[in-house]
C-alpha atoms as a PDB file:
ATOM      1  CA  UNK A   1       1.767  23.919   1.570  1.00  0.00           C
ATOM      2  CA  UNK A   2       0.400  20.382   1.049  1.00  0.00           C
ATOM      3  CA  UNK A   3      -3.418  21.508   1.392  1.00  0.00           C
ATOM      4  CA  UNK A   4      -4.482  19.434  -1.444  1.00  0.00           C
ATOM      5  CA  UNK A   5      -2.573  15.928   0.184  1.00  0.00           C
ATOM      6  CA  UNK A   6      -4.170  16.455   3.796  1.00  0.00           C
ATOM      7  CA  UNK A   7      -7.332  17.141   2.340  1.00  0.00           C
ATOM      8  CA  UNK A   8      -6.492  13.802  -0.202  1.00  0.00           C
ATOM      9  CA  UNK A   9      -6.001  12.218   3.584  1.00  0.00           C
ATOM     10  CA  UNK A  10      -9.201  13.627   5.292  1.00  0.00           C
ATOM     11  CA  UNK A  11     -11.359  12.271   2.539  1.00  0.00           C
ATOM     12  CA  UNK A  12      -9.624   9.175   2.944  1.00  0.00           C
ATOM     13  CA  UNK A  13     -10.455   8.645   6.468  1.00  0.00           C
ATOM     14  CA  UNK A  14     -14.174  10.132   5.894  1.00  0.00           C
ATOM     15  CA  UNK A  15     -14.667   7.424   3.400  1.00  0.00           C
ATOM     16  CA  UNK A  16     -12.355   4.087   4.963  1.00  0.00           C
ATOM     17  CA  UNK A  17     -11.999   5.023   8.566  1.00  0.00           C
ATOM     18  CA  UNK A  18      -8.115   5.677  10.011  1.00  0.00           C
ATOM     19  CA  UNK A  19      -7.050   1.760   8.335  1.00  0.00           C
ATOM     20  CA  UNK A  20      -7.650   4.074   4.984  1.00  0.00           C
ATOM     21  CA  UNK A  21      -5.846   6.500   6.096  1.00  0.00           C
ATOM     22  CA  UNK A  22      -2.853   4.210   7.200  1.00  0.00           C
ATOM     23  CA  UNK A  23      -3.008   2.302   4.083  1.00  0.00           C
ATOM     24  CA  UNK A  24      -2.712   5.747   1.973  1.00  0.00           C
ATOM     25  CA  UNK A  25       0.298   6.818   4.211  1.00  0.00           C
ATOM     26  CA  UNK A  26       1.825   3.599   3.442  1.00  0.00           C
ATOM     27  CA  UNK A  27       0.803   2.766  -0.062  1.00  0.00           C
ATOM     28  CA  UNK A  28       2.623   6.306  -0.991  1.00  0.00           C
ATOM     29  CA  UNK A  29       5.231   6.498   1.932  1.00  0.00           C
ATOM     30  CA  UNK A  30       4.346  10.188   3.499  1.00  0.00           C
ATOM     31  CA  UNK A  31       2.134   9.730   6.406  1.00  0.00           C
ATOM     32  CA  UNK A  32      -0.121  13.437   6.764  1.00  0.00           C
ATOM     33  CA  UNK A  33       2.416  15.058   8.474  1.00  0.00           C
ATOM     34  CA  UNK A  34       4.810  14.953   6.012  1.00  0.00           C
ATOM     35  CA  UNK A  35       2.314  15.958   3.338  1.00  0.00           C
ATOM     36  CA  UNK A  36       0.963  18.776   5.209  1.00  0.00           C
ATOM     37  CA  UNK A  37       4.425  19.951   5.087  1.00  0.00           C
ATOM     38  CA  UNK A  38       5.596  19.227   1.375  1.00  0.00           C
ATOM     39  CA  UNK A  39       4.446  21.334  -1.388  1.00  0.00           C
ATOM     40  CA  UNK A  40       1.607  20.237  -3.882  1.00  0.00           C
ATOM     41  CA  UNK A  41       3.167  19.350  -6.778  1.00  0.00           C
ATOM     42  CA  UNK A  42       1.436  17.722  -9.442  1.00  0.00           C
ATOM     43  CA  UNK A  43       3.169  14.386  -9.679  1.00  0.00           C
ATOM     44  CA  UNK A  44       2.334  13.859  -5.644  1.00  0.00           C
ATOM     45  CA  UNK A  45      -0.537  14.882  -6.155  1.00  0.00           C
ATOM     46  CA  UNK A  46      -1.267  12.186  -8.756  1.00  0.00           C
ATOM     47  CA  UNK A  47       0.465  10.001  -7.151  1.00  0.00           C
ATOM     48  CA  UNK A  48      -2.042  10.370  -3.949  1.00  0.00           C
ATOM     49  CA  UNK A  49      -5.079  10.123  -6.187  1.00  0.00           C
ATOM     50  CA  UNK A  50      -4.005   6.872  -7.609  1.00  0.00           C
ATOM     51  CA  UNK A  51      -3.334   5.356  -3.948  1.00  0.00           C
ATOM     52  CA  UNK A  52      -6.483   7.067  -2.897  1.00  0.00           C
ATOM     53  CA  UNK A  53      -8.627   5.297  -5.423  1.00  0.00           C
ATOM     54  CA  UNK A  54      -6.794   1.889  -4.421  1.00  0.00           C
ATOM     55  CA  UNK A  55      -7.455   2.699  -0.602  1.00  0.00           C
ATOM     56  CA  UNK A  56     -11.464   3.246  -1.175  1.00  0.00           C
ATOM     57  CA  UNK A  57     -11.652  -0.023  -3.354  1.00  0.00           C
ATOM     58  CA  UNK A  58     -10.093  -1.658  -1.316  1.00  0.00           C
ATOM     59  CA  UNK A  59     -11.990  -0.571   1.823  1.00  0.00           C
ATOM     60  CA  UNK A  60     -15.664  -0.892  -0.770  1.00  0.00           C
ATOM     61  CA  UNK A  61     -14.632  -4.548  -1.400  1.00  0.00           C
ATOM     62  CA  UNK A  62     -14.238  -5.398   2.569  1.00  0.00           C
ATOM     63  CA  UNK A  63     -17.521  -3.939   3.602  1.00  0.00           C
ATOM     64  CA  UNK A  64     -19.383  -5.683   0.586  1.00  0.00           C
ATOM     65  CA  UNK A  65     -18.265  -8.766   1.154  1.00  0.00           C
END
């Protein structure tokens, strides 16, 4: 259960460090204990690649500056 939202997480903090990963656990409200624990539905997953996405722009945008 919830292999696809850790490994959501774990590319997360390979790409913007563990302030990624924070921001994903609180942009969707399930930090990666909870998701390693829930089952991968569709609509979380979704909604993890979404927050993903805004995570790693968010974390681009800081180290361009």
């Amino acid at each position: 259960m919830g292999e696809r939202l850790v490994r959501i997480f774990e590319i997360v903090t390979e790409q913007a460090g563990v302030k990624g990963r924070l921001a994903l656990a609180s942009n969707t409200g399930i930090s990666m204990t909870q998701a390693a624990e829930m089952e991968d539905t569709e609509e979380l997953v979704n909604k993890f690649k979404y927050a993903a996405s805004d995570v790693y722009e968010a974390h681009h945008k800081e180290t361009s500056s």
